[in-house]
N, C-alpha and C. Protein backbone atom coordinates (compact mmCIF):
# COMPACT_ATOMS: atom_id res chain seq x y z
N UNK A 1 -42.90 -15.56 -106.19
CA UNK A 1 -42.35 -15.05 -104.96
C UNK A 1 -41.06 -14.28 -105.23
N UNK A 2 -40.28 -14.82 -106.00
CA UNK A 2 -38.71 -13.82 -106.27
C UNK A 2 -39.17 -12.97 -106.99
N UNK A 3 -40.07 -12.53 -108.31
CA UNK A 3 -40.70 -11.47 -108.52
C UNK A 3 -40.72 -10.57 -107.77
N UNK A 4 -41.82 -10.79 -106.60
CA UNK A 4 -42.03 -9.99 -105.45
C UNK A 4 -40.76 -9.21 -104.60
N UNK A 5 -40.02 -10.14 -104.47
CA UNK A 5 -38.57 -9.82 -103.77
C UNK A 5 -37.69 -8.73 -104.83
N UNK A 6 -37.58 -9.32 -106.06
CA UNK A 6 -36.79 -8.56 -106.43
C UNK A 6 -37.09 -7.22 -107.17
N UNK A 7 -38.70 -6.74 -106.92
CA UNK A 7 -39.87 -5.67 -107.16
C UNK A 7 -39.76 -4.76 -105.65
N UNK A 8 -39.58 -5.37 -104.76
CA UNK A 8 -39.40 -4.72 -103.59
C UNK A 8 -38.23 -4.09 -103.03
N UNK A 9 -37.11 -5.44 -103.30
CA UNK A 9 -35.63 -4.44 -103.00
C UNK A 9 -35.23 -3.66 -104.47
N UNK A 10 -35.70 -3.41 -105.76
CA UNK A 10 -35.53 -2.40 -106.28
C UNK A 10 -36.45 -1.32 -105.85
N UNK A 11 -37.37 -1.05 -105.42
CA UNK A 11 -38.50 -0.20 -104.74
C UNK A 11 -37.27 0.68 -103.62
N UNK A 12 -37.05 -0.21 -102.51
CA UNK A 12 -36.58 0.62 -101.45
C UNK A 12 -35.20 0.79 -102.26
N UNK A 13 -34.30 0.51 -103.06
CA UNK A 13 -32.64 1.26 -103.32
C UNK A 13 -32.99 2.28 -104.10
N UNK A 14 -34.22 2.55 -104.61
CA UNK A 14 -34.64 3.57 -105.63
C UNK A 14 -34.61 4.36 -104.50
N UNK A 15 -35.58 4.00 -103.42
CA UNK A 15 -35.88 5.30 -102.54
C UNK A 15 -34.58 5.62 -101.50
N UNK A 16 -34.17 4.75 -101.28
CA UNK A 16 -32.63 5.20 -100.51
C UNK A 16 -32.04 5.98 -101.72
N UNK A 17 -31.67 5.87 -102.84
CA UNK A 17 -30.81 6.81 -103.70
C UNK A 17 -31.24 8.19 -103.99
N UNK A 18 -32.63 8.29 -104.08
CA UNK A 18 -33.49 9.44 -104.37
C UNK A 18 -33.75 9.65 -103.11
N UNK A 19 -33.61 9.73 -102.01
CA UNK A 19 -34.13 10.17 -101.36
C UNK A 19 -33.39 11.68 -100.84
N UNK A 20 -33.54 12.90 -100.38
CA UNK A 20 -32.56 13.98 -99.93
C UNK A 20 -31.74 13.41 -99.01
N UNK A 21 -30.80 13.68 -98.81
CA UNK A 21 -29.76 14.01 -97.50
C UNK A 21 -29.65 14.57 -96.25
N UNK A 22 -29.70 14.05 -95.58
CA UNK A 22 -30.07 14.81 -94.11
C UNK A 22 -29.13 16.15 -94.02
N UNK A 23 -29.65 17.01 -93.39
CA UNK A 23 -28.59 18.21 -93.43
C UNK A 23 -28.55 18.34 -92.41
N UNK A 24 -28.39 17.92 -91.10
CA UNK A 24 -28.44 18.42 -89.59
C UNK A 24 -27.11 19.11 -89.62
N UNK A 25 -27.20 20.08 -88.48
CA UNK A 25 -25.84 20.63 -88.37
C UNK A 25 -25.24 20.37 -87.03
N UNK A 26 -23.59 20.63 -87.12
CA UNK A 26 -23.06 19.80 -86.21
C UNK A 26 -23.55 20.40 -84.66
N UNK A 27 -23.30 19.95 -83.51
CA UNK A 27 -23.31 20.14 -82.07
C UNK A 27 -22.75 21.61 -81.95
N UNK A 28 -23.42 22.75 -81.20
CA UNK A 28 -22.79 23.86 -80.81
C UNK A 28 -22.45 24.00 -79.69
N UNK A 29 -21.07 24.33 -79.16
CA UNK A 29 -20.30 24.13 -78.07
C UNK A 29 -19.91 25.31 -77.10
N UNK A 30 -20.31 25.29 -75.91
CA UNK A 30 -19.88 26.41 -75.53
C UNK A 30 -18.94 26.18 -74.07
N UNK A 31 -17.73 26.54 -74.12
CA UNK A 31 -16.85 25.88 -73.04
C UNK A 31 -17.20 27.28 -71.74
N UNK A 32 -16.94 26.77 -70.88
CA UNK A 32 -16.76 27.86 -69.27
C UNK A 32 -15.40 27.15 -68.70
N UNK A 33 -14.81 28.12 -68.31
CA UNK A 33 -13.39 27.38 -67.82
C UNK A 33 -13.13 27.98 -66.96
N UNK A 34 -13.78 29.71 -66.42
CA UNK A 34 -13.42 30.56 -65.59
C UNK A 34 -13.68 30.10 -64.22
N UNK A 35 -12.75 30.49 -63.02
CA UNK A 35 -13.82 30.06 -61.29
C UNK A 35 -14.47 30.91 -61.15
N UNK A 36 -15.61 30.76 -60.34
CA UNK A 36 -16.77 31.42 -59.89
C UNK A 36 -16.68 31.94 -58.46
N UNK A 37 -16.73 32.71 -57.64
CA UNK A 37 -17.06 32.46 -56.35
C UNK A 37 -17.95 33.85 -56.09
N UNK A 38 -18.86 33.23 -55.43
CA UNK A 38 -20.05 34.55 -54.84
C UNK A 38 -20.06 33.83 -53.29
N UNK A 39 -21.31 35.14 -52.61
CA UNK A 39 -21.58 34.16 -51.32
C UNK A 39 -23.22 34.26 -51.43
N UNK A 40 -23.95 33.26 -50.86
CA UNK A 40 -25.64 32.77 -50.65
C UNK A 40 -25.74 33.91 -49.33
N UNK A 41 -26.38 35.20 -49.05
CA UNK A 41 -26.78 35.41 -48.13
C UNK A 41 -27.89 34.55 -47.27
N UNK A 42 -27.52 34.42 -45.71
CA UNK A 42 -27.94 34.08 -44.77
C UNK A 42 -29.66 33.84 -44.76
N UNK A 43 -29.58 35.18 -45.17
CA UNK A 43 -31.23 35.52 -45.11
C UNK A 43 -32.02 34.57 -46.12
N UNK A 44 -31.43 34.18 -47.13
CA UNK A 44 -32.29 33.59 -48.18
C UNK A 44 -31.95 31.88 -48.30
N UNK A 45 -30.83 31.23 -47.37
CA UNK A 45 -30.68 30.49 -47.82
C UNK A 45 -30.92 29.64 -46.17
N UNK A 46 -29.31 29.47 -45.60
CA UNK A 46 -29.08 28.68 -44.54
C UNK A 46 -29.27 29.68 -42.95
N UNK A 47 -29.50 30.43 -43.21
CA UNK A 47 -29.75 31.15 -42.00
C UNK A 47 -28.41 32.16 -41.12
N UNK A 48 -27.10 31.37 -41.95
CA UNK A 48 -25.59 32.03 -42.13
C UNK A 48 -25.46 32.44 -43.64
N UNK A 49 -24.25 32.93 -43.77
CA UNK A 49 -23.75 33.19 -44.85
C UNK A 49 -22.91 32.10 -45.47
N UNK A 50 -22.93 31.96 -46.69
CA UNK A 50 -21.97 30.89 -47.21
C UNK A 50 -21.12 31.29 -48.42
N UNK A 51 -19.73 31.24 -48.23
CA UNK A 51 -18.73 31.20 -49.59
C UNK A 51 -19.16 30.14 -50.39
N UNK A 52 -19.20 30.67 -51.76
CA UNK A 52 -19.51 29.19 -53.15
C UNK A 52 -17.91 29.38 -53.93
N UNK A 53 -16.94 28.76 -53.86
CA UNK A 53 -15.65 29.06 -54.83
C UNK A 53 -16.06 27.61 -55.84
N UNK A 54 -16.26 27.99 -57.06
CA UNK A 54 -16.36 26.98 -57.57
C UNK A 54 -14.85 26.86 -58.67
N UNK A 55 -14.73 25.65 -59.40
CA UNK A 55 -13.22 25.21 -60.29
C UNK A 55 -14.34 24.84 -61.13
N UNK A 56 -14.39 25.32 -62.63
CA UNK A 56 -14.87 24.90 -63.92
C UNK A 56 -14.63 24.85 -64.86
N UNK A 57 -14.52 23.71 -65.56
CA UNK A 57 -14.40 23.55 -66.76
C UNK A 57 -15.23 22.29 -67.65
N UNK A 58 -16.29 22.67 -67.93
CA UNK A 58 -17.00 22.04 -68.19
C UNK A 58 -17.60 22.77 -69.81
N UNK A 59 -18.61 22.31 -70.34
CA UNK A 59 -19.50 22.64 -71.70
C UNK A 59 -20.48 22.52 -71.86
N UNK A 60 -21.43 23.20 -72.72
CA UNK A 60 -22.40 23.12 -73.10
C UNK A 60 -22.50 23.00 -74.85
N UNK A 61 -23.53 21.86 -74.89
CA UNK A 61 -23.74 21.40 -76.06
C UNK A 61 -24.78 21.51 -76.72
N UNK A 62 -25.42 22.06 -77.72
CA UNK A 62 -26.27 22.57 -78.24
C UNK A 62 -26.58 21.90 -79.37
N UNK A 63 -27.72 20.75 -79.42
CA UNK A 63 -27.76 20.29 -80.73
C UNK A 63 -29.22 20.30 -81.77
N UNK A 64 -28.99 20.71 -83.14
CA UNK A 64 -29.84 21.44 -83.77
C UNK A 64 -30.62 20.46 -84.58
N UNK A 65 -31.40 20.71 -84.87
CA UNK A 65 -31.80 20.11 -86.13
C UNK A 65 -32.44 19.83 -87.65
N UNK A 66 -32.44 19.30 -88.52
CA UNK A 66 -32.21 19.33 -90.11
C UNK A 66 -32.23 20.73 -90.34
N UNK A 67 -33.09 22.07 -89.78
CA UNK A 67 -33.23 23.14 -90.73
C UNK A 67 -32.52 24.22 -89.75
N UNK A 68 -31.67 23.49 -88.59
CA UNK A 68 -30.78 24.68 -87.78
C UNK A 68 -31.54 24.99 -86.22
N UNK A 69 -32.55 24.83 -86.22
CA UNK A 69 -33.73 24.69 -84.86
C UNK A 69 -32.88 24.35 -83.84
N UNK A 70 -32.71 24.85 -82.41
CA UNK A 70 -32.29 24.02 -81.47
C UNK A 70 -33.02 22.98 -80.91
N UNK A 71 -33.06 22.13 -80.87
CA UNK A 71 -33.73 20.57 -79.91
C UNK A 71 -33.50 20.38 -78.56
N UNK A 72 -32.08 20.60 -78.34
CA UNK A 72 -31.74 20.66 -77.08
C UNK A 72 -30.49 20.90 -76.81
N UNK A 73 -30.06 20.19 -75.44
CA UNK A 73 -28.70 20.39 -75.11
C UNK A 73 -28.55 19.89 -73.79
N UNK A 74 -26.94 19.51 -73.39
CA UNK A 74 -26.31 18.83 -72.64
C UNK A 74 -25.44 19.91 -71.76
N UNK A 75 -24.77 19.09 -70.75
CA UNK A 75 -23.88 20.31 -69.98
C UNK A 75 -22.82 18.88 -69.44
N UNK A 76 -21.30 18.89 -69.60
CA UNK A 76 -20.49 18.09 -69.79
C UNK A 76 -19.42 18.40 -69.45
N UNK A 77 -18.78 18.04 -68.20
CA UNK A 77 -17.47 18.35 -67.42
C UNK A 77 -17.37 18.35 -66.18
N UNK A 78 -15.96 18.93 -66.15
CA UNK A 78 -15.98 19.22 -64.10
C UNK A 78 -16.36 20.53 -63.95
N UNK A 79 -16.55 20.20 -62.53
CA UNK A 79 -17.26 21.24 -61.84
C UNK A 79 -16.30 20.54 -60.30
N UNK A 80 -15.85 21.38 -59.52
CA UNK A 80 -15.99 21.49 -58.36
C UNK A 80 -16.25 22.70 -57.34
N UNK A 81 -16.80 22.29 -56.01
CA UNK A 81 -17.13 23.14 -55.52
C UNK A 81 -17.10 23.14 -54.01
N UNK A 82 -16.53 24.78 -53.19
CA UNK A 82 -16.02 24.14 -52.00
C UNK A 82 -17.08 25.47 -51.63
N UNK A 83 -17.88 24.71 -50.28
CA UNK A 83 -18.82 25.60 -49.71
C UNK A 83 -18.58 26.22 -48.27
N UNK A 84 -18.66 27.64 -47.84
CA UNK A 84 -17.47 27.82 -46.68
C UNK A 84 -18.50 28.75 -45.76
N UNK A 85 -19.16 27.92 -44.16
CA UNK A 85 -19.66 28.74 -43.71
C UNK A 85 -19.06 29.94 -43.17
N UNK A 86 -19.55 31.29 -43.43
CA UNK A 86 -18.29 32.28 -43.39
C UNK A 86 -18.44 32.79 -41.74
N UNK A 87 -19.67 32.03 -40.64
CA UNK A 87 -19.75 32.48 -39.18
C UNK A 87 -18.64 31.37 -38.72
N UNK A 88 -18.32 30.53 -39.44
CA UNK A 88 -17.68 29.14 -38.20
C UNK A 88 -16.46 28.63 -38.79
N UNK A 89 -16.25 28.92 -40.52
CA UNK A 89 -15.28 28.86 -41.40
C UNK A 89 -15.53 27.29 -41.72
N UNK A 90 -16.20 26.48 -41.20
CA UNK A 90 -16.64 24.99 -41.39
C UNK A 90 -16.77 24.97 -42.92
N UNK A 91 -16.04 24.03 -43.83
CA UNK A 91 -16.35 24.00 -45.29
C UNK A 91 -16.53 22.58 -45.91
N UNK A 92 -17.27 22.50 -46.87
CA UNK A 92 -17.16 20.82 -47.25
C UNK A 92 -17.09 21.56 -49.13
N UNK A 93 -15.96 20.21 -49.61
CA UNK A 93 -15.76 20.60 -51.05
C UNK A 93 -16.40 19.21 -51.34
N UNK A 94 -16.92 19.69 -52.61
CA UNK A 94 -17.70 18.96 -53.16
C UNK A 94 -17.32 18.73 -55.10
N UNK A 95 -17.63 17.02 -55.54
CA UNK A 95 -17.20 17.26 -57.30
C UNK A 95 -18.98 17.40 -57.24
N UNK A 96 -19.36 18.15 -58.34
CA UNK A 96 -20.99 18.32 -58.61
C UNK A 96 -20.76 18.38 -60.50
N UNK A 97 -20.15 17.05 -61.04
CA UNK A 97 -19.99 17.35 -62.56
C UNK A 97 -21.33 16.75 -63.25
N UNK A 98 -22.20 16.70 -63.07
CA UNK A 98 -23.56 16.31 -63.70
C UNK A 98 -23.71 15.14 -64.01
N UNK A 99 -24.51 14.80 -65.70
CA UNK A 99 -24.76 15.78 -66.64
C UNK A 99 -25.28 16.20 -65.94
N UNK A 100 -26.59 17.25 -67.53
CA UNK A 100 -27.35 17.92 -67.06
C UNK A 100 -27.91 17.78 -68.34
N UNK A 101 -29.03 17.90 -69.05
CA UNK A 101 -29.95 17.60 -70.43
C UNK A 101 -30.96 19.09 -70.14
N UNK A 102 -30.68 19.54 -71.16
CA UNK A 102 -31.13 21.25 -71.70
C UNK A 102 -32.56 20.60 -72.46
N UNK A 103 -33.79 21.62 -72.19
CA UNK A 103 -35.04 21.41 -73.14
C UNK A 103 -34.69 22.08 -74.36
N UNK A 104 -35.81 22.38 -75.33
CA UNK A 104 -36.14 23.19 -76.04
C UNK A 104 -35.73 24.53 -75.90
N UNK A 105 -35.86 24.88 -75.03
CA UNK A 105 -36.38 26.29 -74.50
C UNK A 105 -34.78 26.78 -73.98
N UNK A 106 -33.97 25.89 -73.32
CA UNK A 106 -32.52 26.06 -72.46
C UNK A 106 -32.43 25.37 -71.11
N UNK A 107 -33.86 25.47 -70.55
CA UNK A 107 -33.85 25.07 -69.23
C UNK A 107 -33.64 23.35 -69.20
N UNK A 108 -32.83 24.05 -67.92
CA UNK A 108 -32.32 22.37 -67.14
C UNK A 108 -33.47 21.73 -66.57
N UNK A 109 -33.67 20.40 -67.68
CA UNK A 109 -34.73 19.43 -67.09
C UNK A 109 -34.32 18.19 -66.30
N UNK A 110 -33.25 17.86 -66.79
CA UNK A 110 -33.00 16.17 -66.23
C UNK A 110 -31.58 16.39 -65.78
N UNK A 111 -31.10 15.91 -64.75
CA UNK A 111 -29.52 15.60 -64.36
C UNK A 111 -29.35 13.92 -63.80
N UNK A 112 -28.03 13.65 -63.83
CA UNK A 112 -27.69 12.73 -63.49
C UNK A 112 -25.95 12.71 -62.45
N UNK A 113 -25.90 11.97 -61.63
CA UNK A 113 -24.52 12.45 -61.49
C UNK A 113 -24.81 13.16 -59.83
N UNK A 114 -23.78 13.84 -59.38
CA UNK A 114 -23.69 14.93 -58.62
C UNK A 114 -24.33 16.04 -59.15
N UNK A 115 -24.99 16.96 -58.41
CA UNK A 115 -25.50 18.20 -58.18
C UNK A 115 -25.54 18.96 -57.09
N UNK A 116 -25.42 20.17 -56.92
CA UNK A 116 -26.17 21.20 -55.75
C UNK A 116 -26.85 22.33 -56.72
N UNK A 117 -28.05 22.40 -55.65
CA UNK A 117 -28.90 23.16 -55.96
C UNK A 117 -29.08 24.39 -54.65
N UNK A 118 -29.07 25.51 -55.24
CA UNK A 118 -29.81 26.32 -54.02
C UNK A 118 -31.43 26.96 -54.41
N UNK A 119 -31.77 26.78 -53.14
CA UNK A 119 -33.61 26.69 -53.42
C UNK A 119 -33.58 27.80 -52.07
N UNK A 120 -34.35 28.75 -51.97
CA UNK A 120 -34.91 29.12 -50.53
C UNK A 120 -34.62 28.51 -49.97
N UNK A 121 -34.04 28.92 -48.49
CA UNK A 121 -33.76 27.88 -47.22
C UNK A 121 -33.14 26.44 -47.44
N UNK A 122 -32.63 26.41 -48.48
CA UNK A 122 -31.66 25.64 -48.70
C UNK A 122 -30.71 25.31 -49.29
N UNK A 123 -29.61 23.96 -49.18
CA UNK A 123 -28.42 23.94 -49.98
C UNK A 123 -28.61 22.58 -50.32
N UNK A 124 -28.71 22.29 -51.53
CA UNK A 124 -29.15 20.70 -51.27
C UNK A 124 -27.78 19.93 -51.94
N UNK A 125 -27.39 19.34 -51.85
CA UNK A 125 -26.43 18.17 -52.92
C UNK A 125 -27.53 16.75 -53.09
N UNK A 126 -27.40 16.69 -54.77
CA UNK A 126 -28.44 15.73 -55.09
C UNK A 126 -27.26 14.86 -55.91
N UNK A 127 -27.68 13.87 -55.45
CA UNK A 127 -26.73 12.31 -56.31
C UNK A 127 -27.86 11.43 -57.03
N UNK A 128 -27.85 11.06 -58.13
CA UNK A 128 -28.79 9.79 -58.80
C UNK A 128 -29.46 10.86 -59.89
N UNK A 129 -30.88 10.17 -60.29
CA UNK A 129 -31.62 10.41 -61.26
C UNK A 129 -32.20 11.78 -61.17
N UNK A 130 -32.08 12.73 -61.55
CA UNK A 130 -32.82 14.43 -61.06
C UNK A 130 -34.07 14.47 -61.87
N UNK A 131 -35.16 15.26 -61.55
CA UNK A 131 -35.64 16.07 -63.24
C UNK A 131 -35.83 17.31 -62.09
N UNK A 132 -35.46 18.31 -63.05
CA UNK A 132 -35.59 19.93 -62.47
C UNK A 132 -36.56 20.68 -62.91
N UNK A 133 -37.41 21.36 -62.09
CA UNK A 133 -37.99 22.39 -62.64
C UNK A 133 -38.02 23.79 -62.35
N UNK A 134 -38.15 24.94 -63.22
CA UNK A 134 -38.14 25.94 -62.48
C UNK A 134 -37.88 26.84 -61.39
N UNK A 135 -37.46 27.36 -60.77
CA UNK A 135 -37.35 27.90 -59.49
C UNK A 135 -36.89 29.51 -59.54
N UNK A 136 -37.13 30.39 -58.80
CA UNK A 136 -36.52 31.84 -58.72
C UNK A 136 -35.17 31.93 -58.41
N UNK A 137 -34.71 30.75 -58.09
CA UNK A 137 -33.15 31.54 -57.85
C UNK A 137 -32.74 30.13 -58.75
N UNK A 138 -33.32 29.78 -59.52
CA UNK A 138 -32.94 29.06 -60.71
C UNK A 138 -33.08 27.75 -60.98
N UNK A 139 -33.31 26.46 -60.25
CA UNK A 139 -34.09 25.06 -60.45
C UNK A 139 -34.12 24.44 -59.30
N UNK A 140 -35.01 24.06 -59.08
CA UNK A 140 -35.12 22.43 -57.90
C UNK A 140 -35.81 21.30 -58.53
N UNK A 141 -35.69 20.82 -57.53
CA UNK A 141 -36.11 19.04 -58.19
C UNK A 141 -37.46 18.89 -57.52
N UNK A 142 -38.04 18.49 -58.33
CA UNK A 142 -39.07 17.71 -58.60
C UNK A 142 -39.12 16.20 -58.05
N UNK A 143 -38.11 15.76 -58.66
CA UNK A 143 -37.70 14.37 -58.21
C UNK A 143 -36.56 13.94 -58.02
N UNK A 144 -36.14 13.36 -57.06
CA UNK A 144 -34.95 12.57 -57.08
C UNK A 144 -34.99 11.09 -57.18
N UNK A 145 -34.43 10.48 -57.86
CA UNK A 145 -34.14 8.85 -57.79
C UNK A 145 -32.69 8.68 -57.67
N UNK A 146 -32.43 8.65 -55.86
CA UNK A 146 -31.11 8.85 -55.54
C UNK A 146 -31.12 9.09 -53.95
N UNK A 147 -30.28 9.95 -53.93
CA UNK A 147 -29.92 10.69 -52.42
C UNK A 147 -30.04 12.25 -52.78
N UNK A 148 -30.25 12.52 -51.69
CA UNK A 148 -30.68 14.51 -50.83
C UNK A 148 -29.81 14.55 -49.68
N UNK A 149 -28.70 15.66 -49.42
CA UNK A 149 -28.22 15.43 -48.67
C UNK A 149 -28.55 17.35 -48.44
N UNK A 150 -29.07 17.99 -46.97
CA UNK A 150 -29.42 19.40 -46.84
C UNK A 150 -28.10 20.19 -46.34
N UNK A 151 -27.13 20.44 -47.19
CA UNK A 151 -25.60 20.74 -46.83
C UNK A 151 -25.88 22.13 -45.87
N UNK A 152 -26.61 23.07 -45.73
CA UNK A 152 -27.22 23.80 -44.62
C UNK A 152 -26.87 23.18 -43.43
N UNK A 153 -27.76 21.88 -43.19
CA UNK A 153 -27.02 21.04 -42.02
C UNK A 153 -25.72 20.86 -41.94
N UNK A 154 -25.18 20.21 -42.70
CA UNK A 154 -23.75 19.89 -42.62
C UNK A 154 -22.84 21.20 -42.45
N UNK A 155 -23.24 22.23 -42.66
CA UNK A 155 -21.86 23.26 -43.01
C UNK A 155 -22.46 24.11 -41.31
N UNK A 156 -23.77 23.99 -40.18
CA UNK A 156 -24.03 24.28 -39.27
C UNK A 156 -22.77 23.96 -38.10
């Protein structure tokens, strides 16, 4: 039996010593720190017009792997955001700092945290578990495991 044992842990320190070295390379970072502000026309969203002033400083993280490949990526920081109906001046500010988990590809699949999303005919603020997919004016959810709150209403 110690034969065996001591045939086996020389087996695996051979192969831990010989074995290559992982070469992954480190996390690629990309900071945004600038404010944003546009407005959602009426027509496409809430049926008014809406100011978006957003405060950011947040990142994106890009992480590769052994031969340089991207795998994925993260999105990490503040974000705030104050939404301003521009017929009634009614505004609600909002923190929407994520995360957010990047595929393969770039696209935002999974969030957690605060979010708003704008979708057609709507403004949504999403709190809890997200997964996103696709959309033309850039992602909605699929799912929420959380709260939906239709800020359209609220900013009426």
């Amino acid at each position: 039996m110690r034969r065996k044992f001591v045939a086996l842990t020389c087996t695996v320190t051979a192969l831990v010593l010989l074995a290559p070295a992982a070469s992954a390379v480190k996390p690629f970072q990309i900071r945004i720190e600038e404010p944003a502000s546009f407005v959602l026309p009426g027509s496409d969203f809430c049926g008014f017009d809406v100011q978006v002033d957003a405060e950011q400083k947040f990142k994106v993280i890009i992480f590769s792997g052994d031969r340089g490949t991207w795998i994925g990526g993260l999105t990490a920081g503040k974000i705030k955001i104050v939404l301003t109906n521009l017929e009634t001046d009614e505004s609600i500010a909002l923190n929407i700092s994520g995360p957010g988990f990047l595929d393969v590809d770039g696209n935002l699949v999974q969030g957690t945290g605060p979010w708003v999303i704008f979708i057609e005919g709507h403004i949504q603020y999403l709190v809890g578990h997200i997964t996103f997919v696709p959309d033309p004016f850039g992602v909605r959810a699929s799912e929420v495991r959380g709260r939906v709150v239709e800020l359209c209403d609220v900013l009426a």
